[in-house]
C-alpha atoms as a PDB file:
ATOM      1  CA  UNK A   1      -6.910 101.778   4.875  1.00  0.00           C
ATOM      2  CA  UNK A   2      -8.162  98.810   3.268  1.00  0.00           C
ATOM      3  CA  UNK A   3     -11.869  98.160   2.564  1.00  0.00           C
ATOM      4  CA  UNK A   4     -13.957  95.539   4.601  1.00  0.00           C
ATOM      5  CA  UNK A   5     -14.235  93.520   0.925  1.00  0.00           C
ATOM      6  CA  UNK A   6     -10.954  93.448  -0.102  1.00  0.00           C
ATOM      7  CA  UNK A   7      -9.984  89.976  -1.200  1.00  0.00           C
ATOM      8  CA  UNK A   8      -6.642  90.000  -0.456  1.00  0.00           C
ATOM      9  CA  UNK A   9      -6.808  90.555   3.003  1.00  0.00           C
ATOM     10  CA  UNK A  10      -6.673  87.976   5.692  1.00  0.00           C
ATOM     11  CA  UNK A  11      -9.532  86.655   7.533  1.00  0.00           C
ATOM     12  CA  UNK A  12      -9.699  84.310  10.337  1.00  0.00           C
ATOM     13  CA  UNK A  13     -11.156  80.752   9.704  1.00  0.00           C
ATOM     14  CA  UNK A  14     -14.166  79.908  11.919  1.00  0.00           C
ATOM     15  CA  UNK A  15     -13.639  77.006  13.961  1.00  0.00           C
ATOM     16  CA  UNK A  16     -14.225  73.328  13.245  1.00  0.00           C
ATOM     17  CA  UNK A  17     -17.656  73.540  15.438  1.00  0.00           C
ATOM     18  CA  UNK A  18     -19.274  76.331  14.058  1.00  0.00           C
ATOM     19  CA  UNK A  19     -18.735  75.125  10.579  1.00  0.00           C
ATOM     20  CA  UNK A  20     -20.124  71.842  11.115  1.00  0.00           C
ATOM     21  CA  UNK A  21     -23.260  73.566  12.456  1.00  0.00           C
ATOM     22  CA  UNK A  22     -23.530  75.416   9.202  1.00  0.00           C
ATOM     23  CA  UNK A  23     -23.486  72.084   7.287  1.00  0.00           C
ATOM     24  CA  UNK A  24     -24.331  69.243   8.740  1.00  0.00           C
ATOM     25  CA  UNK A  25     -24.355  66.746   6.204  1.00  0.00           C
ATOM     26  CA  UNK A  26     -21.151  67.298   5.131  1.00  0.00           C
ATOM     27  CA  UNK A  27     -18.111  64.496   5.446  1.00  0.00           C
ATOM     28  CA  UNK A  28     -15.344  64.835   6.953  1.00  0.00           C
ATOM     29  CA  UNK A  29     -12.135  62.645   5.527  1.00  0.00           C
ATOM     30  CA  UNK A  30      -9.033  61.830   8.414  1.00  0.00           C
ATOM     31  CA  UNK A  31      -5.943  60.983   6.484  1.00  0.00           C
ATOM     32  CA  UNK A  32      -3.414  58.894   8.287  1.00  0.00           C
ATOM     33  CA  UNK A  33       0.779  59.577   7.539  1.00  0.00           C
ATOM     34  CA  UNK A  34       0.862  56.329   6.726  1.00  0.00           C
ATOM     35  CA  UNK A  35      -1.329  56.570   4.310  1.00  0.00           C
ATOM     36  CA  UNK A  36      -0.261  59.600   2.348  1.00  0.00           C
ATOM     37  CA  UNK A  37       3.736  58.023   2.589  1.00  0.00           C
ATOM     38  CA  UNK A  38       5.150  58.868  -1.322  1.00  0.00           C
ATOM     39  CA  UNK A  39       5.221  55.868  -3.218  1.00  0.00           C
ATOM     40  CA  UNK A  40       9.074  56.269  -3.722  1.00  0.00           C
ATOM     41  CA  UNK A  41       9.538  56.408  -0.434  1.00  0.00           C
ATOM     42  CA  UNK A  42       7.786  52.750   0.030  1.00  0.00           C
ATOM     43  CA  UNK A  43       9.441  50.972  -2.800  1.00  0.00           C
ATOM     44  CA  UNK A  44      13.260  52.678  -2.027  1.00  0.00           C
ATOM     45  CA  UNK A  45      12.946  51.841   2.195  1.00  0.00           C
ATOM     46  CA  UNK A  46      13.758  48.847   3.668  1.00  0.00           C
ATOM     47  CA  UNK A  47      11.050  46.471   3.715  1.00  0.00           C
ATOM     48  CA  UNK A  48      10.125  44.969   7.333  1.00  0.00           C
ATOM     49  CA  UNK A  49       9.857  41.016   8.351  1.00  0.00           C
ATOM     50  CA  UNK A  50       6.303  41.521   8.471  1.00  0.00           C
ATOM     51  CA  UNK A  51       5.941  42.990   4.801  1.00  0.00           C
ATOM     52  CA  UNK A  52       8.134  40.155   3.836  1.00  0.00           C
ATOM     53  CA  UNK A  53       5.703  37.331   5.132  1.00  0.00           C
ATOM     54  CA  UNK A  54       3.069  39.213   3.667  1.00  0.00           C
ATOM     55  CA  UNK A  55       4.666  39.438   0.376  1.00  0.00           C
ATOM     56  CA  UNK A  56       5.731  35.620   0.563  1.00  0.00           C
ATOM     57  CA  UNK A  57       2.121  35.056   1.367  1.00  0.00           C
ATOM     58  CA  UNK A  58       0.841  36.218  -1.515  1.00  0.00           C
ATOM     59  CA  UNK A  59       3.138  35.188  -3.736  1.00  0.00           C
ATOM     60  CA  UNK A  60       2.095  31.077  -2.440  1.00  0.00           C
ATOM     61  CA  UNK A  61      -1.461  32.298  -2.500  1.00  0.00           C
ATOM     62  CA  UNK A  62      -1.198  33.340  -6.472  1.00  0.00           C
ATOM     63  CA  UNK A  63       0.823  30.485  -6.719  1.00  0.00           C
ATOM     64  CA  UNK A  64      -1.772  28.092  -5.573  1.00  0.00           C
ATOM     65  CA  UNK A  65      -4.799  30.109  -7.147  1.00  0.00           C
ATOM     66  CA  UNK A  66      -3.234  30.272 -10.273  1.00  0.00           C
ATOM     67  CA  UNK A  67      -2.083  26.278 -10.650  1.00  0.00           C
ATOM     68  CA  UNK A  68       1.914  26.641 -10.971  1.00  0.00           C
ATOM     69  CA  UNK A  69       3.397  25.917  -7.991  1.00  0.00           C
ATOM     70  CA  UNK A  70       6.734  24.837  -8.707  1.00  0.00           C
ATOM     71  CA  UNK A  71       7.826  21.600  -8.675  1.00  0.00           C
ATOM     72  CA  UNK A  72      11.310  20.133  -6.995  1.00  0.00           C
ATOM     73  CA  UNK A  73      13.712  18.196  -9.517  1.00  0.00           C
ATOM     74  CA  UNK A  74      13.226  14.826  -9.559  1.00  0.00           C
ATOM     75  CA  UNK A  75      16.585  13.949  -8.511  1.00  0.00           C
ATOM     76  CA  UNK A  76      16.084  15.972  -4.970  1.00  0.00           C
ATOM     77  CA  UNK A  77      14.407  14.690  -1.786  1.00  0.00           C
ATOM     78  CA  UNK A  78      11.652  16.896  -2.018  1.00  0.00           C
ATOM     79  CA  UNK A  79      10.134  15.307  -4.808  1.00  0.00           C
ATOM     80  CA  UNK A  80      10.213  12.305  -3.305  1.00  0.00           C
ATOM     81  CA  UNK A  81       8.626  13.377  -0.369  1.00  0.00           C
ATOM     82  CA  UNK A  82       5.766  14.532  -1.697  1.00  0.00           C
ATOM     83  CA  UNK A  83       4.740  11.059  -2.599  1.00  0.00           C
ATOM     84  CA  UNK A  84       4.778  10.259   1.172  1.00  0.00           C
ATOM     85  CA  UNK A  85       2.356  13.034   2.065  1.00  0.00           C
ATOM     86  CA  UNK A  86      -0.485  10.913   2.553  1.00  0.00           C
ATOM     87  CA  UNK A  87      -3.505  11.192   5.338  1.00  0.00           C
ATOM     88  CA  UNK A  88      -3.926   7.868   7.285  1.00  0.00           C
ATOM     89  CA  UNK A  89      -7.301   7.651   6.608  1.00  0.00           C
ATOM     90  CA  UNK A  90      -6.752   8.222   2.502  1.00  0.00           C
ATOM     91  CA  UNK A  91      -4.506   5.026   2.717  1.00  0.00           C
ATOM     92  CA  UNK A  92      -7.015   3.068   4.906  1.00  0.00           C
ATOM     93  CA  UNK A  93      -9.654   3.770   1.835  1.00  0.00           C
ATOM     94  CA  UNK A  94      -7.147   2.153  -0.573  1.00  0.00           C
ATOM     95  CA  UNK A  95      -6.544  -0.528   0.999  1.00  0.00           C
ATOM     96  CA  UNK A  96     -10.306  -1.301   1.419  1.00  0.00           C
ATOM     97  CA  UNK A  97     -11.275  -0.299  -1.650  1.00  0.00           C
ATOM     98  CA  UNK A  98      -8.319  -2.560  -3.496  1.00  0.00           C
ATOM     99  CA  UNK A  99     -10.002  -5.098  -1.980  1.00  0.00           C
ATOM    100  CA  UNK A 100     -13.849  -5.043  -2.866  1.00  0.00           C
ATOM    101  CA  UNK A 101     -13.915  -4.215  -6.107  1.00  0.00           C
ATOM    102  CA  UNK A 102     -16.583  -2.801  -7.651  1.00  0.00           C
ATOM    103  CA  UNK A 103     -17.893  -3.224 -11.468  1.00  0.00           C
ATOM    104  CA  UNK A 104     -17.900   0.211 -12.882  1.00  0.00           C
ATOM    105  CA  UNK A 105     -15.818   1.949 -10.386  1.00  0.00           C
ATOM    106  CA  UNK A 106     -11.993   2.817 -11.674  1.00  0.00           C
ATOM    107  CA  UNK A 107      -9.624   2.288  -8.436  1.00  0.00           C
ATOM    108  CA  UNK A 108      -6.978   5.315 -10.292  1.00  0.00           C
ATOM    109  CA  UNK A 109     -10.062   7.615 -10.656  1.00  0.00           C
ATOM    110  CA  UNK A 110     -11.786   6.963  -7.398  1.00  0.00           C
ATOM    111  CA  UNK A 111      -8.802   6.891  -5.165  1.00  0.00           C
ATOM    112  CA  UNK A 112      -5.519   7.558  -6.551  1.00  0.00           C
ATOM    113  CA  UNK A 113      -5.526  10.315  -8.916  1.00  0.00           C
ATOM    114  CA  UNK A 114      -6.076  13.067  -5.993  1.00  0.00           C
ATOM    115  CA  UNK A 115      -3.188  11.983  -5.047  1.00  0.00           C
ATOM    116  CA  UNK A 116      -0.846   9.269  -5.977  1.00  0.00           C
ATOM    117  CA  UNK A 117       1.601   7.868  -3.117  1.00  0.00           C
ATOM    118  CA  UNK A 118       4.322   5.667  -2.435  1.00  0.00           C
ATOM    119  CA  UNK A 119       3.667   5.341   0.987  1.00  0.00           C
ATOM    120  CA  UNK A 120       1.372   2.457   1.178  1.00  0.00           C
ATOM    121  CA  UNK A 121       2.729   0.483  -1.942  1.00  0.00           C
ATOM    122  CA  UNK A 122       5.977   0.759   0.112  1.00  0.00           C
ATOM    123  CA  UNK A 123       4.609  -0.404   3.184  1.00  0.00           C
ATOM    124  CA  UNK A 124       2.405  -2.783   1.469  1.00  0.00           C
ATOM    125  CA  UNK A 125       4.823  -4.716  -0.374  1.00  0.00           C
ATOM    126  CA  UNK A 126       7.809  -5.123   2.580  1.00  0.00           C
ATOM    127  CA  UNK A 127       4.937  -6.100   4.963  1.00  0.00           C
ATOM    128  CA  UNK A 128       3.939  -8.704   1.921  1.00  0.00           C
ATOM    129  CA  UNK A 129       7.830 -10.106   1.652  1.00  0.00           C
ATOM    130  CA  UNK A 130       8.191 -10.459   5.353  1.00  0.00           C
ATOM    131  CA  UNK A 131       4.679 -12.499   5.365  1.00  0.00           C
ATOM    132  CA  UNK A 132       5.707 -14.846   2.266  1.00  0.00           C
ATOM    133  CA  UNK A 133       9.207 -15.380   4.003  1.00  0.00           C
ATOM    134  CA  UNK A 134       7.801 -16.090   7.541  1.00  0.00           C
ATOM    135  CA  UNK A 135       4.801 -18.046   6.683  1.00  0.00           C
ATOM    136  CA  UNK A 136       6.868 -20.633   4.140  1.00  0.00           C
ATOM    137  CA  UNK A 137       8.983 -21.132   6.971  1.00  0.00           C
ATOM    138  CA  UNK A 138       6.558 -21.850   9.401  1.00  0.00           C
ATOM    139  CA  UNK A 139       4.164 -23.812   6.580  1.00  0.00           C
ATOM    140  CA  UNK A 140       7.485 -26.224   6.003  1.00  0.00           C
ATOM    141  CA  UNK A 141       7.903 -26.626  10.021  1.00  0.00           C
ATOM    142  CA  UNK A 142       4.385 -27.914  10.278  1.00  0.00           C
ATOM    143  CA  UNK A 143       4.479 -29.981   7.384  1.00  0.00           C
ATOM    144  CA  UNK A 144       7.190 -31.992   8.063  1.00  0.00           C
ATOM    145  CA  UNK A 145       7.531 -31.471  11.653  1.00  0.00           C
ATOM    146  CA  UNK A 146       7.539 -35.666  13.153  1.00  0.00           C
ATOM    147  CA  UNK A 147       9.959 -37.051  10.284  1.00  0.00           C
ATOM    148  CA  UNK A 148      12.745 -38.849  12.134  1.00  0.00           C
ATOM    149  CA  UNK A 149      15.433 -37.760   9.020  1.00  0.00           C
ATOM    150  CA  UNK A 150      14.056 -33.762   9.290  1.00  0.00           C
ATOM    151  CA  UNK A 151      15.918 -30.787  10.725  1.00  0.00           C
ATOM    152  CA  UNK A 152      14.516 -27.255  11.373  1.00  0.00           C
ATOM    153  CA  UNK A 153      16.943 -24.622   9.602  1.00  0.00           C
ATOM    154  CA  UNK A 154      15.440 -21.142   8.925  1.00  0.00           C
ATOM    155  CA  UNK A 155      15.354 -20.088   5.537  1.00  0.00           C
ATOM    156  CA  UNK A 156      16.538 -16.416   5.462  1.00  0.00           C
ATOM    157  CA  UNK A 157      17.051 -16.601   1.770  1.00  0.00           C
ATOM    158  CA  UNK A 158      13.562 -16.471   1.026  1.00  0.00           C
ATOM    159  CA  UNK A 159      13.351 -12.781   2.385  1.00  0.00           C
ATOM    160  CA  UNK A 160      15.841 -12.163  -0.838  1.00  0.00           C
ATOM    161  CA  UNK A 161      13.857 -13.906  -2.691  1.00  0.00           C
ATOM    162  CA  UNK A 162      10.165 -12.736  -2.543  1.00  0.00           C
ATOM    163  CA  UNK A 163      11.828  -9.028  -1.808  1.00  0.00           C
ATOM    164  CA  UNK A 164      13.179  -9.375  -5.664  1.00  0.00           C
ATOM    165  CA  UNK A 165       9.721 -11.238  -7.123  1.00  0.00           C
ATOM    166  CA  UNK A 166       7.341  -8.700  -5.166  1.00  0.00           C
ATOM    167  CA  UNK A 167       9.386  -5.368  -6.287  1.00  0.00           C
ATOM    168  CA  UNK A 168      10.160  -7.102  -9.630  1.00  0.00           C
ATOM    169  CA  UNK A 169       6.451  -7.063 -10.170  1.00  0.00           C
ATOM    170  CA  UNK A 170       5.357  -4.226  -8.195  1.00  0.00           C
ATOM    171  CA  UNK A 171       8.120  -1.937 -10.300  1.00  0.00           C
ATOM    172  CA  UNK A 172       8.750  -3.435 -13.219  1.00  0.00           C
ATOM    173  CA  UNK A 173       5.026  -4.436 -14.682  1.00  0.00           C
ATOM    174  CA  UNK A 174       3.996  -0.872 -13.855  1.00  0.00           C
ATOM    175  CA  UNK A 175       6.957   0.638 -16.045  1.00  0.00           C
ATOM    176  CA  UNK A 176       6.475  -1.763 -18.716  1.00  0.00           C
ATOM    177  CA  UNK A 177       2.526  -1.218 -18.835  1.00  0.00           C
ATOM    178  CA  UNK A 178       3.197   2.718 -18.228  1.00  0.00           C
ATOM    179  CA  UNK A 179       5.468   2.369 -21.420  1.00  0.00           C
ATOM    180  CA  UNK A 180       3.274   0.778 -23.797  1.00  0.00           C
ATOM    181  CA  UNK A 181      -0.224   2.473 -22.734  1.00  0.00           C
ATOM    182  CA  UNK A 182       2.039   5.907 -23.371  1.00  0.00           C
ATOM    183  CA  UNK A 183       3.270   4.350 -27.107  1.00  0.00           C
ATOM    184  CA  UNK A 184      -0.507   3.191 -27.614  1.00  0.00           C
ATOM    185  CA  UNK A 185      -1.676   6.714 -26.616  1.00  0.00           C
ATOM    186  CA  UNK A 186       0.685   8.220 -29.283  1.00  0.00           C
ATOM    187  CA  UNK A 187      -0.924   5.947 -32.033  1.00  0.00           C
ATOM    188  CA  UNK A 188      -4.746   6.118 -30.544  1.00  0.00           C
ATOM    189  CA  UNK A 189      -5.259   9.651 -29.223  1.00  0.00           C
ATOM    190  CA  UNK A 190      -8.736   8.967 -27.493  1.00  0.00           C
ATOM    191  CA  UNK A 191      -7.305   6.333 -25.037  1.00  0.00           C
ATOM    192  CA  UNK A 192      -7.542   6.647 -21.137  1.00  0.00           C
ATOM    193  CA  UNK A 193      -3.619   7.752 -20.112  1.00  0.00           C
ATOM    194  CA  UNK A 194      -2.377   7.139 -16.823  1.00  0.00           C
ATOM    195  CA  UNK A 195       1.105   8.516 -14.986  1.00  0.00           C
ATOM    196  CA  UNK A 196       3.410   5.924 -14.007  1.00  0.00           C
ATOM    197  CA  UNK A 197       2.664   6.664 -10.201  1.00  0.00           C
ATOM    198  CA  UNK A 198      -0.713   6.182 -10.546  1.00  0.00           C
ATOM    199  CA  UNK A 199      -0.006   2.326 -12.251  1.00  0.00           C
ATOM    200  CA  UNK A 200       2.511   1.676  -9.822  1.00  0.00           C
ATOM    201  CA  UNK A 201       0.085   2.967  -7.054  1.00  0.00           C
ATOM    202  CA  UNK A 202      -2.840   0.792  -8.406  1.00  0.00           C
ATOM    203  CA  UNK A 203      -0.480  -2.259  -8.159  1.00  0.00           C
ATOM    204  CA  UNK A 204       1.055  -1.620  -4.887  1.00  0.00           C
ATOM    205  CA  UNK A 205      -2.584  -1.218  -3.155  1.00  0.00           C
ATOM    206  CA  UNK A 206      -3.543  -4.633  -5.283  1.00  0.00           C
ATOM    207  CA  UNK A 207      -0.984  -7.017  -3.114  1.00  0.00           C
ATOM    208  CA  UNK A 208      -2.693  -5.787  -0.232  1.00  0.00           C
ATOM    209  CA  UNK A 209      -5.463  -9.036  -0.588  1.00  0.00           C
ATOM    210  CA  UNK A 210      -2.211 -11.162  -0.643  1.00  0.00           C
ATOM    211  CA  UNK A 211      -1.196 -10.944   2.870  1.00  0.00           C
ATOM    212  CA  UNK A 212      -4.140 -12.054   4.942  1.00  0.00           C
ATOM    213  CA  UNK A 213      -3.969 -15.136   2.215  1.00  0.00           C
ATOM    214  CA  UNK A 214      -0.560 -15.615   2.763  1.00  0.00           C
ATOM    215  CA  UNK A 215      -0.891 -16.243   6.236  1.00  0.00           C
ATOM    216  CA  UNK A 216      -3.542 -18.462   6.029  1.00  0.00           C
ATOM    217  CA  UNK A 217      -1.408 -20.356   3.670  1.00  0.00           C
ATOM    218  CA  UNK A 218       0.666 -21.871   7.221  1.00  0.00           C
ATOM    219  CA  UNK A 219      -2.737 -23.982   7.826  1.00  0.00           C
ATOM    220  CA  UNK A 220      -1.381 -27.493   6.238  1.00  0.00           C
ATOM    221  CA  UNK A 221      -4.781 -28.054   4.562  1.00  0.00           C
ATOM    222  CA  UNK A 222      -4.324 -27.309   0.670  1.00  0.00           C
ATOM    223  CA  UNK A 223      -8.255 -26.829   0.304  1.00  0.00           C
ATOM    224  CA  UNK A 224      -7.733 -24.248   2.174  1.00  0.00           C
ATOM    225  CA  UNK A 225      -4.777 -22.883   0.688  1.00  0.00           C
ATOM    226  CA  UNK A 226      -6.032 -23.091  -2.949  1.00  0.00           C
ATOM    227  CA  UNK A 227      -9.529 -21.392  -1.950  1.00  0.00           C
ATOM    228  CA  UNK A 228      -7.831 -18.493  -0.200  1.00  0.00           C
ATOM    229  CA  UNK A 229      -5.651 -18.107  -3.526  1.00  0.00           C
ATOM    230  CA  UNK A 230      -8.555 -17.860  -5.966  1.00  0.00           C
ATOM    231  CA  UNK A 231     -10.189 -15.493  -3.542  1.00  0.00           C
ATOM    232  CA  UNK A 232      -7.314 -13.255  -3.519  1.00  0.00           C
ATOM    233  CA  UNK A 233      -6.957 -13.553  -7.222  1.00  0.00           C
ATOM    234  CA  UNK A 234     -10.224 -12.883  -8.075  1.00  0.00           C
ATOM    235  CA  UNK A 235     -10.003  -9.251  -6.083  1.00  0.00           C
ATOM    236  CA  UNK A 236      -6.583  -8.115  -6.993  1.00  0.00           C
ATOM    237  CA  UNK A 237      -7.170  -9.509 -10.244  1.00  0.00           C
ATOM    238  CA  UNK A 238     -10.507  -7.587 -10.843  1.00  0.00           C
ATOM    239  CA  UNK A 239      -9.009  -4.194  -9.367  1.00  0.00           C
ATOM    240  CA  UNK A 240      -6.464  -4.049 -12.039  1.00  0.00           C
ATOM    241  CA  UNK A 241      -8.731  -5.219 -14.859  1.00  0.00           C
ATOM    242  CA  UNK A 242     -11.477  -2.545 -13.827  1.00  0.00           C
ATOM    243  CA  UNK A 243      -9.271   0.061 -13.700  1.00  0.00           C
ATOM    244  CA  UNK A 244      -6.644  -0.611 -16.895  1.00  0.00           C
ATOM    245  CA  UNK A 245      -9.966  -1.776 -19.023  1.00  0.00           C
ATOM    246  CA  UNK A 246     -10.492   1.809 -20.115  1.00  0.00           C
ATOM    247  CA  UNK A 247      -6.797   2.294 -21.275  1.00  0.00           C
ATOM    248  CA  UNK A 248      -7.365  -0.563 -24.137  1.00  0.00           C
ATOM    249  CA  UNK A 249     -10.927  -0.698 -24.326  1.00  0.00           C
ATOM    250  CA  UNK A 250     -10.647   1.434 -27.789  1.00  0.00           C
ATOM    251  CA  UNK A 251      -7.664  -0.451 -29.150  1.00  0.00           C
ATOM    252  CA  UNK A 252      -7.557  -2.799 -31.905  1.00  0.00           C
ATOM    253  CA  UNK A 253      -8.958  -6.109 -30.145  1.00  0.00           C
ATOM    254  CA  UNK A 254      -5.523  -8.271 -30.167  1.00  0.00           C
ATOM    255  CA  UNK A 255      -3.946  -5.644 -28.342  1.00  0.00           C
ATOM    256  CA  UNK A 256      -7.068  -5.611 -25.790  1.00  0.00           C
ATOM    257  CA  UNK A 257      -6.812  -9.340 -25.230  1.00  0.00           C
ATOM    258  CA  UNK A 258      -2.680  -8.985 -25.240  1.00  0.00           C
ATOM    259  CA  UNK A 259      -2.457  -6.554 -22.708  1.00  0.00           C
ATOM    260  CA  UNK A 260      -5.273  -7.901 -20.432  1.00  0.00           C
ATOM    261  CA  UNK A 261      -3.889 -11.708 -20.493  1.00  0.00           C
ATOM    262  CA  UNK A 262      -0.865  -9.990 -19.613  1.00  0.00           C
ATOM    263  CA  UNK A 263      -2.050  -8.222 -16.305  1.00  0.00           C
ATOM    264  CA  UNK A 264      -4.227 -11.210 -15.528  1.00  0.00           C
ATOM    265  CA  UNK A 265      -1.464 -13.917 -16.010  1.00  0.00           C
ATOM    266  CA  UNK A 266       0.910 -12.309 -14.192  1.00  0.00           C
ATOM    267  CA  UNK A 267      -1.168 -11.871 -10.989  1.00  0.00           C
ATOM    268  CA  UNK A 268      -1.969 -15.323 -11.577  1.00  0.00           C
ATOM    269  CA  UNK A 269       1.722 -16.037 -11.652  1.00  0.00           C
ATOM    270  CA  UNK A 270       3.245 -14.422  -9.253  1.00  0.00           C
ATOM    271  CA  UNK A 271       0.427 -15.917  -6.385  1.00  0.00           C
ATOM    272  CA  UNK A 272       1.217 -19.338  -7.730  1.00  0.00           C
ATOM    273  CA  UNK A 273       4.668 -19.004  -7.759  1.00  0.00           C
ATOM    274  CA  UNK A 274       4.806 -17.810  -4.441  1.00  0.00           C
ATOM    275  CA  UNK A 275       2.421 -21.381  -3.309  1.00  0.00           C
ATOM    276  CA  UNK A 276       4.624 -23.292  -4.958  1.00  0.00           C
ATOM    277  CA  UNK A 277       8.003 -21.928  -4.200  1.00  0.00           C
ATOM    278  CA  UNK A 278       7.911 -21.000  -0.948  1.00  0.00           C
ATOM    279  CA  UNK A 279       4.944 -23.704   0.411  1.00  0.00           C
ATOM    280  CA  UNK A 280       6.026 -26.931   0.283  1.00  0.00           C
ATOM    281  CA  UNK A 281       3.513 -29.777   0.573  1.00  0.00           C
ATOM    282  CA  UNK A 282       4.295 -33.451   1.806  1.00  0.00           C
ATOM    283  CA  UNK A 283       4.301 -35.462  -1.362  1.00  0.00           C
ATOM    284  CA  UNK A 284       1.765 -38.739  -1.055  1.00  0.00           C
ATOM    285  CA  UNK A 285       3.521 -41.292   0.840  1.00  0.00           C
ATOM    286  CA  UNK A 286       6.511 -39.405   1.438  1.00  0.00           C
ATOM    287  CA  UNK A 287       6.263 -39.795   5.238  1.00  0.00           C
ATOM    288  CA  UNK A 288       5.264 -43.231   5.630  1.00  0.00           C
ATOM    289  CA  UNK A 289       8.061 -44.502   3.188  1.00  0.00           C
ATOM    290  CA  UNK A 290      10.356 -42.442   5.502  1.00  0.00           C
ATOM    291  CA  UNK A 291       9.199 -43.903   8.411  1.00  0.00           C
ATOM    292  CA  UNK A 292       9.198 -47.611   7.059  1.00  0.00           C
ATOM    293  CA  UNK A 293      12.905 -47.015   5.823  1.00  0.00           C
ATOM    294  CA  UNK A 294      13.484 -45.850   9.368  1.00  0.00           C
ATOM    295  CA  UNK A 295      11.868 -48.971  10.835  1.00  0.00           C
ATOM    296  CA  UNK A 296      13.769 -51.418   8.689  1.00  0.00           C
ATOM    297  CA  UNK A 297      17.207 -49.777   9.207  1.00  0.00           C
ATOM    298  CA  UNK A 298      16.886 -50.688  13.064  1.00  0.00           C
ATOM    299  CA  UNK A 299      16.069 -54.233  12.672  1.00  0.00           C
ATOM    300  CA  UNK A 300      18.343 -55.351  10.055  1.00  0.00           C
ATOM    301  CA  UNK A 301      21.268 -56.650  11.677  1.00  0.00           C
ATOM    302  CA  UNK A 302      24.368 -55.639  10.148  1.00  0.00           C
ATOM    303  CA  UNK A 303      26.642 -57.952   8.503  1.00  0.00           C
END
């Protein structure tokens, strides 16, 4: 017969109660199955839809956090359209702020390098082409609207034709400009760099002056005309010179007064240019002589 302290005999546990009572401050701890699954088990299973989205979560999370998300190939849609993801507002503040310049205020820094877009460049220069085209017809309908010898034909040619100046110079300039601030940058380390989206941003947003003026360029009254261009030349003119005046600021001062004359005289060209070439103005005279030749033709009797 065993003895009442024999260790190896069995003894019934109190219950749960009773040995709370004893100690009260002690803490219980309520494992879950879930919880004490074998890590094998977890990474061998199948994985549910829900873990997946989780996982996929995470994975853009550390993606974002951690400054390499992954960008699309160039030659693919998607990088394309991320140039077009642009608020409404952000473009509103773009416009306006391409046209009041401000001394000391970069347009690139302050605006476009958050987030450089094609969207209202785009935009800006078709609704610019359209104006150009429409208004020179309407300015040459007005002007020599009463000459006996005149006949209305629309011009659709001149869409073709301020579509290829306006992208020529919206396009081309940039890429040029982009191309020798990059060669500059190799030469001069400590110069301002800027992506070729951001200079072809800058000058997209800097036409935007251009088409208010161009409409008010169908009002046959050229002191009007030639006030609304300086006006409009002064503000695109200043938005690119404020903002590509840090690129060359540092360089030798030829290059400096090269590459500013540049950006200036081609604004200045391209505005004039469009005046001339697609606004025609009644030469002194040129209506009166018309008329008198008119006048003269009906009373001489033939012979």
């Amino acid at each position: 017969m065993a003895s009442a302290n024999d260790p190896f005999q069995f003894k019934e546990f109190e219950e749960a109660g009773s040995l709370l009572e004893a100690n009260r401050d002690a803490t219980t701890i309520s494992i879950e199955d879930d919880d004490v699954r074998p890590q094998k088990q977890r990474k061998l299973g199948a994985m549910t839809p829900d873990d997946e989205e989780d996982n996929l979560a995470n994975d853009d999370k550390t993606e974002l956090l951690s400054g390499q998300k992954k960008n699309a190939p160039f030659w693919t849609f998607e990088y394309y359209q991320t140039f077009f993801d642009v608020e409404t507002h952000h473009v509103k503040e773009r416009i306006i702020g391409s046209m009041l310049p401000w001394p000391g205020k970069n347009f690139i820094h302050l605006y476009i390098r958050r987030n450089p877009d094609l969207y209202g460049p785009f935009w800006i220069c078709t609704t610019l082409v359209f104006a150009i085209a429409i208004s020179g017809n309407i300015s040459n309908f007005l002007v020599h609207q009463g000459e006996p010898q005149f006949k209305y034909v629309p011009e659709f040619q001149k869409v073709t034709i301020a579509a290829t100046a306006i992208y020529s110079y919206a396009w081309l300039v940039p890429l040029a400009l982009w191309g020798f601030l990059l060669w500059r940058n190799n030469k001069i380390m400590n110069l301002v760099s800027y992506s070729f989206m951001e200079i072809v941003c800058a000058y997209g947003y800097s036409l935007a002056i251009y088409i208010p003026a161009v409409i008010l360029w169908i009002i046959p009254y050229e002191a009007l005309t030639w006030c609304s261009i300086v006006v409009a030349l002064c503000l695109s003119g200043s938005v690119l010179a404020l903002t590509f005046w840090p690129a060359v600021r540092d360089d030798h001062p030829r290059v400096v007064i090269a590459v500013m004359s540049a950006i200036i005289g081609l604004n200045v060209l391209l505005a004039v240019g469009s005046k001339a070439y697609f606004f025609s103005t009644p030469e002194p005279g040129t209506h009166d002589t018309n008329a008198s030749t008119v006048r003269l033709s009906k009373t001489t009797p033939h012979t």
